[in-house]
Protein backbone atom coordinates (compact mmCIF):
# COMPACT_ATOMS: atom_id res chain seq x y z
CA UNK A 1 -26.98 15.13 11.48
CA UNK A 2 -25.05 18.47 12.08
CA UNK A 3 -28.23 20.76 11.45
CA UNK A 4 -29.58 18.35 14.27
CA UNK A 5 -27.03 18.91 16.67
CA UNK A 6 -27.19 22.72 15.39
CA UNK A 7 -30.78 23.12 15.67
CA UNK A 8 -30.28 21.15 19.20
CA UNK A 9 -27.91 23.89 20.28
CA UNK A 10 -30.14 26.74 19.46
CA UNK A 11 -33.19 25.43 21.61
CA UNK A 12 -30.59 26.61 24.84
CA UNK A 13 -32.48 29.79 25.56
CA UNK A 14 -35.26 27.26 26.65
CA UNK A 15 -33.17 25.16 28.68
CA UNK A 16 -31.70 25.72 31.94
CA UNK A 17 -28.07 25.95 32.22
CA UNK A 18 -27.22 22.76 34.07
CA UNK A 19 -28.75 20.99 30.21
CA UNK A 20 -26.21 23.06 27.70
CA UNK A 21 -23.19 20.01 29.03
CA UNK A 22 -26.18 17.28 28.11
CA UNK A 23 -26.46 19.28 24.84
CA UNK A 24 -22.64 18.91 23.81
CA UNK A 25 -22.36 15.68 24.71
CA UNK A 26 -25.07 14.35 22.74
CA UNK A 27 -23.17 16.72 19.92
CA UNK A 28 -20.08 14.94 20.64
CA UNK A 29 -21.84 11.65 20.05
CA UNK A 30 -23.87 12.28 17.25
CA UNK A 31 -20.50 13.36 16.11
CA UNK A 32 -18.93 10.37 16.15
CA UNK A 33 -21.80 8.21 15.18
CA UNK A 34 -21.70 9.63 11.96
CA UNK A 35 -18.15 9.99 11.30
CA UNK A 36 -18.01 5.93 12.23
CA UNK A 37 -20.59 4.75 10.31
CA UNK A 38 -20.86 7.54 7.11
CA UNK A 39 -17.42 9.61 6.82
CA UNK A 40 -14.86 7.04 8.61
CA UNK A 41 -15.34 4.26 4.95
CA UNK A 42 -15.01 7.06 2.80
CA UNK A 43 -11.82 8.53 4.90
CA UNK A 44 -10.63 4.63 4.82
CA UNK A 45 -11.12 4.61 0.70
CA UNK A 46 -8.80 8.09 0.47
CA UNK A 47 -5.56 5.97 -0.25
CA UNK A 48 -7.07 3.80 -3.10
CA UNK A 49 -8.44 6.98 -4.59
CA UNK A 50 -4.97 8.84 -4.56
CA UNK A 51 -3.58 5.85 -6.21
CA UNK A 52 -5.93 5.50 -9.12
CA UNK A 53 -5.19 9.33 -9.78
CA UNK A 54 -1.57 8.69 -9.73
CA UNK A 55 -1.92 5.48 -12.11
CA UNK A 56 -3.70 7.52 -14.75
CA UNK A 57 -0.55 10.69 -15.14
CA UNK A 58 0.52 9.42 -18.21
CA UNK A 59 4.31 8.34 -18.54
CA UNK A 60 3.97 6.57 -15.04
CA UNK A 61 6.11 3.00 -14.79
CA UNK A 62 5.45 0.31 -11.42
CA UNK A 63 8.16 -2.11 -11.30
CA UNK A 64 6.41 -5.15 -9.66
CA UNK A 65 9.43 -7.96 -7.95
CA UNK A 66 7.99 -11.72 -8.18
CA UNK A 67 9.12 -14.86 -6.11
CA UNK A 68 8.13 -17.48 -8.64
CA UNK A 69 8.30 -21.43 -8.02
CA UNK A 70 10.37 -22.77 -10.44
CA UNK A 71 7.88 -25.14 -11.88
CA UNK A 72 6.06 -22.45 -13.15
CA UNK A 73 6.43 -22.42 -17.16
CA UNK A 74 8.32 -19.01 -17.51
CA UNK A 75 8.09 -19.03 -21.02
CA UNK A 76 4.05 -18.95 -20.79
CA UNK A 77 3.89 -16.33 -18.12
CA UNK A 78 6.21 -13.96 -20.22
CA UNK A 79 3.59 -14.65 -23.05
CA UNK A 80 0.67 -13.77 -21.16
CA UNK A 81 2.96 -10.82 -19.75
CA UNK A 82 3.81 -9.60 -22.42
CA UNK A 83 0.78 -9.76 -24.63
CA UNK A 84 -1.07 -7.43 -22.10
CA UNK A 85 -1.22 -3.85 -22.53
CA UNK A 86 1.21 -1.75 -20.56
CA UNK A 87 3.77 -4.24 -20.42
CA UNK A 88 7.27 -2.90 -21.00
CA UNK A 89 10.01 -5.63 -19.83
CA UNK A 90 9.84 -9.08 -17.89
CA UNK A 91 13.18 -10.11 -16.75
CA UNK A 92 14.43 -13.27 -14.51
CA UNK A 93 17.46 -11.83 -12.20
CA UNK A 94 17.95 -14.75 -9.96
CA UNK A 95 17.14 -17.94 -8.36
CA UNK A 96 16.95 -19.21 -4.27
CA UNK A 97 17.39 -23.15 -3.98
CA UNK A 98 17.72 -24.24 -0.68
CA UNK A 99 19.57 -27.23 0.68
CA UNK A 100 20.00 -28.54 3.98
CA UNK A 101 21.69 -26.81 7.01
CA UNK A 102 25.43 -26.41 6.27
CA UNK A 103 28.40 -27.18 8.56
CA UNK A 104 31.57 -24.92 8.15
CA UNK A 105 33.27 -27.61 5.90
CA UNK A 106 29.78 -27.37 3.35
CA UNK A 107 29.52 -23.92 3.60
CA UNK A 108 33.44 -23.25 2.45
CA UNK A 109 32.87 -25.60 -0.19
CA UNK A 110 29.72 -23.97 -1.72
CA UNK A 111 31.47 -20.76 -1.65
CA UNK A 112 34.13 -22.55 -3.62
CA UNK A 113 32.44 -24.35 -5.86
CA UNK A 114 29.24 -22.39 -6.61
CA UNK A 115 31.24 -19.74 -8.99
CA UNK A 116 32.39 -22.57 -11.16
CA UNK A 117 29.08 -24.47 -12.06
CA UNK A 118 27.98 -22.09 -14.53
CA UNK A 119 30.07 -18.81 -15.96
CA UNK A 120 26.51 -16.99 -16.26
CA UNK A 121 26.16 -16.86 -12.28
CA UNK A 122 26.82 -13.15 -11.53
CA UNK A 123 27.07 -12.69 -7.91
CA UNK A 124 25.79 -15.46 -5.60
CA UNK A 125 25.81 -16.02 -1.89
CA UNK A 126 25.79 -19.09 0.39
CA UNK A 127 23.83 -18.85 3.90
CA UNK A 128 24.74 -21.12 6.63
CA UNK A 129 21.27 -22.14 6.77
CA UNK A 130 21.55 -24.01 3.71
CA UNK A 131 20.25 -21.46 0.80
CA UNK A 132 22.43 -20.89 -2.30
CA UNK A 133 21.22 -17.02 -3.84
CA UNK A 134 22.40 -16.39 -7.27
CA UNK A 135 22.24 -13.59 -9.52
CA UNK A 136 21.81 -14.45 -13.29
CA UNK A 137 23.52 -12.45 -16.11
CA UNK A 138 21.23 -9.91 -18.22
CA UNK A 139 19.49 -11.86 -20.66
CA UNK A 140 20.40 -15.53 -19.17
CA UNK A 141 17.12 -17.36 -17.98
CA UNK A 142 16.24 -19.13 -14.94
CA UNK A 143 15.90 -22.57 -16.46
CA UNK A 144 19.55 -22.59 -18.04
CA UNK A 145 20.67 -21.46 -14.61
CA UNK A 146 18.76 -24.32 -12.84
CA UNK A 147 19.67 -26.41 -15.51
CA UNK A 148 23.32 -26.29 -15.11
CA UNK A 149 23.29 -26.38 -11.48
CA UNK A 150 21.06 -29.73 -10.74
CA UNK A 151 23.46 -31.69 -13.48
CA UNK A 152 26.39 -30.82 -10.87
CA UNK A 153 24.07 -31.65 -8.36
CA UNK A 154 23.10 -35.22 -9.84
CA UNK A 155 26.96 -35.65 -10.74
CA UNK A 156 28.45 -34.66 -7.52
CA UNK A 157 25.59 -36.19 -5.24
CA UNK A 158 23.92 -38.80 -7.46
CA UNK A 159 20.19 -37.04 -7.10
CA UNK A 160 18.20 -34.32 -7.78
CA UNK A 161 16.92 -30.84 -5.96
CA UNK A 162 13.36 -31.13 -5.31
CA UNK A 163 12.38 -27.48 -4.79
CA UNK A 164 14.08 -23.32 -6.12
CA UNK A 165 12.46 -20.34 -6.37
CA UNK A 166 12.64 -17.77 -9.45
CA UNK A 167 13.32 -14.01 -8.41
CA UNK A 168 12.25 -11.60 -11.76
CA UNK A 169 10.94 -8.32 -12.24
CA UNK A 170 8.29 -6.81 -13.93
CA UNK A 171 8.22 -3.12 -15.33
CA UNK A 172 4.39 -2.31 -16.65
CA UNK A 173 2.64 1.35 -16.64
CA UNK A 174 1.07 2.29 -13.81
CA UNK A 175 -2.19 2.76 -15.83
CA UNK A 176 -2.14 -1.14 -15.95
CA UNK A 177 -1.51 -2.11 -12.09
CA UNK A 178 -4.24 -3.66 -11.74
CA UNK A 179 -5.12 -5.52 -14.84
CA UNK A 180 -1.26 -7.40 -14.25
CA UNK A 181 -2.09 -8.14 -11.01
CA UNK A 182 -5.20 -9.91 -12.16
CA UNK A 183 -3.13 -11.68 -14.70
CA UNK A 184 -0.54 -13.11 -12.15
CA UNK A 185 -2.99 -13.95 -9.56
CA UNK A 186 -4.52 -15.75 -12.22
CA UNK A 187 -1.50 -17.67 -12.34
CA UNK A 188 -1.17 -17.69 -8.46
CA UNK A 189 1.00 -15.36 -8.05
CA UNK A 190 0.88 -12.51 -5.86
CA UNK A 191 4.08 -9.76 -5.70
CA UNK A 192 6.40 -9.81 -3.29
CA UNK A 193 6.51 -6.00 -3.45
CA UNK A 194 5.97 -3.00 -6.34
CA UNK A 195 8.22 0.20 -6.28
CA UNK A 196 7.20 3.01 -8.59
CA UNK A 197 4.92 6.22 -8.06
CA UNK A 198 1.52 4.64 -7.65
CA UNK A 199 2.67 2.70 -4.52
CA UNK A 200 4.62 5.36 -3.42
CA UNK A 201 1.58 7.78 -3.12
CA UNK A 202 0.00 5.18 -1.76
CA UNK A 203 2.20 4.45 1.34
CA UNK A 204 2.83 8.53 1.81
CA UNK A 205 -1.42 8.83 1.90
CA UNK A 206 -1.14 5.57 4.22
CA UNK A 207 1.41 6.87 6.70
CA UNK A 208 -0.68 10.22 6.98
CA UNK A 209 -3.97 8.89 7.57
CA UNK A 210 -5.16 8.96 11.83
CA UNK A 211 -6.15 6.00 13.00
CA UNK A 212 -10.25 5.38 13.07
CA UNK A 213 -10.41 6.18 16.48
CA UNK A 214 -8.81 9.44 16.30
CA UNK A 215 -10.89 10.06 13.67
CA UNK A 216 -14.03 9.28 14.75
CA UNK A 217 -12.91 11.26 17.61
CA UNK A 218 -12.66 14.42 15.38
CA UNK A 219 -15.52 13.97 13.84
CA UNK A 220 -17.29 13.61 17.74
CA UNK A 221 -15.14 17.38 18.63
CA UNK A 222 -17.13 19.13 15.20
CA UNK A 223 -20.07 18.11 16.73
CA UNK A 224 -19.40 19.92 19.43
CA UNK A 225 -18.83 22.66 17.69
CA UNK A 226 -21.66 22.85 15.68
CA UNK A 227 -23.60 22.65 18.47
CA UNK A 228 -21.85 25.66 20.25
CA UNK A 229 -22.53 27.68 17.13
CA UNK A 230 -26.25 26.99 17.34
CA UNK A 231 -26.03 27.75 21.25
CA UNK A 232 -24.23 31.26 21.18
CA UNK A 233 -25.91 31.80 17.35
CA UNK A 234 -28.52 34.53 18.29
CA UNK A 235 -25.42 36.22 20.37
CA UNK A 236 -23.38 35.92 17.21
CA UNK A 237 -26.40 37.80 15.20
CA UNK A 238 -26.77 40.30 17.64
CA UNK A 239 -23.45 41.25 17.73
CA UNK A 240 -23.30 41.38 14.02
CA UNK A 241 -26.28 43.76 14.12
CA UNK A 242 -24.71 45.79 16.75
CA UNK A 243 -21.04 45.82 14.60
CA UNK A 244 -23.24 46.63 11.82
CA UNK A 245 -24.92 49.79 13.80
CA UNK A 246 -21.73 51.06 15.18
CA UNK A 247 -20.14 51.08 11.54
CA UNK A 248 -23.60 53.00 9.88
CA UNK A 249 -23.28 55.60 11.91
CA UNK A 250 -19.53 55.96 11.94
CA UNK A 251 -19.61 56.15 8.54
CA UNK A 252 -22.11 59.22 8.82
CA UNK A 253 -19.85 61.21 11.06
């Protein structure tokens, strides 16, 4: 398309004037035709490509964070986790269960009471919206956690919490991004967020990237361009010849 619009621009010595603006516009639109529908997918593709170059430097971790429903047999997943290749550590740090709105009375008690359910709660913190956040120990699972807080529950309020969510995080090598992400979708689970050098590259390529229409917009100004260079092209050679003359015979005086 460019030795088009070149070949366009070099027909100007048969054109009057008034047609050399005609010329760049249809430059400038051939231009952009092409970067939109040939250059601006493969532009689009750049981040994914960076990535898979940065998932292949050898050494590489991605630490993936998971929200995890707590019916979800954790025992099973770590299996399947661990079992795959690049897998280096699964760990459960905490678990969400949320409650009902608290008043000021609820919410002081909570704060009171959460710290002595279980000695394996590590930090915790108690909204006023009615969610209790708690931190587990290294090493202490979700399911002991859970465990220990519905049989307060049941004894203190005679029933049973009906929904909590699992907070854990998985540390793989970033040559294996994708084939763990297969492996929890196929257990319907999608990442919250991943932090490691592979997503980093990715967001830095992201955040540097124009947006299609500026691009396409480029793409339209080279068009241009090109076409100018076929327009002043036999000026360009005869000056070159000329240059060319003046420095032969400078040379031979």
């Amino acid at each position: 398309m460019m030795i088009f619009v070149f070949s366009i621009g070099m027909l100007r010595q048969y054109m009057p004037k008034r047609e050399i603006i005609l010329v760049l516009v249809v430059a400038f639109l051939i231009g952009a035709i092409g970067g939109a529908f040939f250059l601006e997918p493969i532009y689009e593709e750049l981040p994914s490509v960076v990535s898979m170059v940065e998932q292949n430097v050898p050494g590489n971790e991605e630490t993936l964070y998971l929200d995890l429903s707590s019916s979800i047999n954790m025992n099973e997943l770590r299996q399947n986790l661990s079992n795959t290749e690049g897998f280096i550590s699964f760990e459960e740090t905490g678990i969400t269960i949320p409650l009902w709105k608290f008043n000021d009375r609820e919410l002081e008690y909570f704060n009171y009471v959460l710290g002595n359910i279980d000695s394996h709660y590590k930090h915790y913190n108690v909204t006023k919206d009615g969610k209790l956040e708690i931190e587990l120990e290294d090493n202490y699972t979700s399911y002991d956690a859970l465990k220990s807080f519905s049989d307060w529950y049941r004894l203190v309020y005679g029933g049973s919490i009906s929904y909590a969510q699992v907070h854990a995080v998985l540390v793989i090598s970033s040559s294996s991004v994708d084939t763990f992400q297969q492996t929890l979708l196929d257990h319907g689970i999608v990442p919250s967020r991943m932090e490691g050098p592979v997503q980093n590259t990715l967001n830095q390529t992201n955040s540097t990237l124009l947006p299609g229409y500026q691009f396409v917009a480029i793409t339209g100004v080279v068009g241009v361009i090109v076409a100018l260079f076929g327009i002043y092209f036999d000026s360009f050679g005869v000056f070159t010849r000329r240059f060319r003359k003046f420095m032969g015979e400078k040379r031979k005086r």
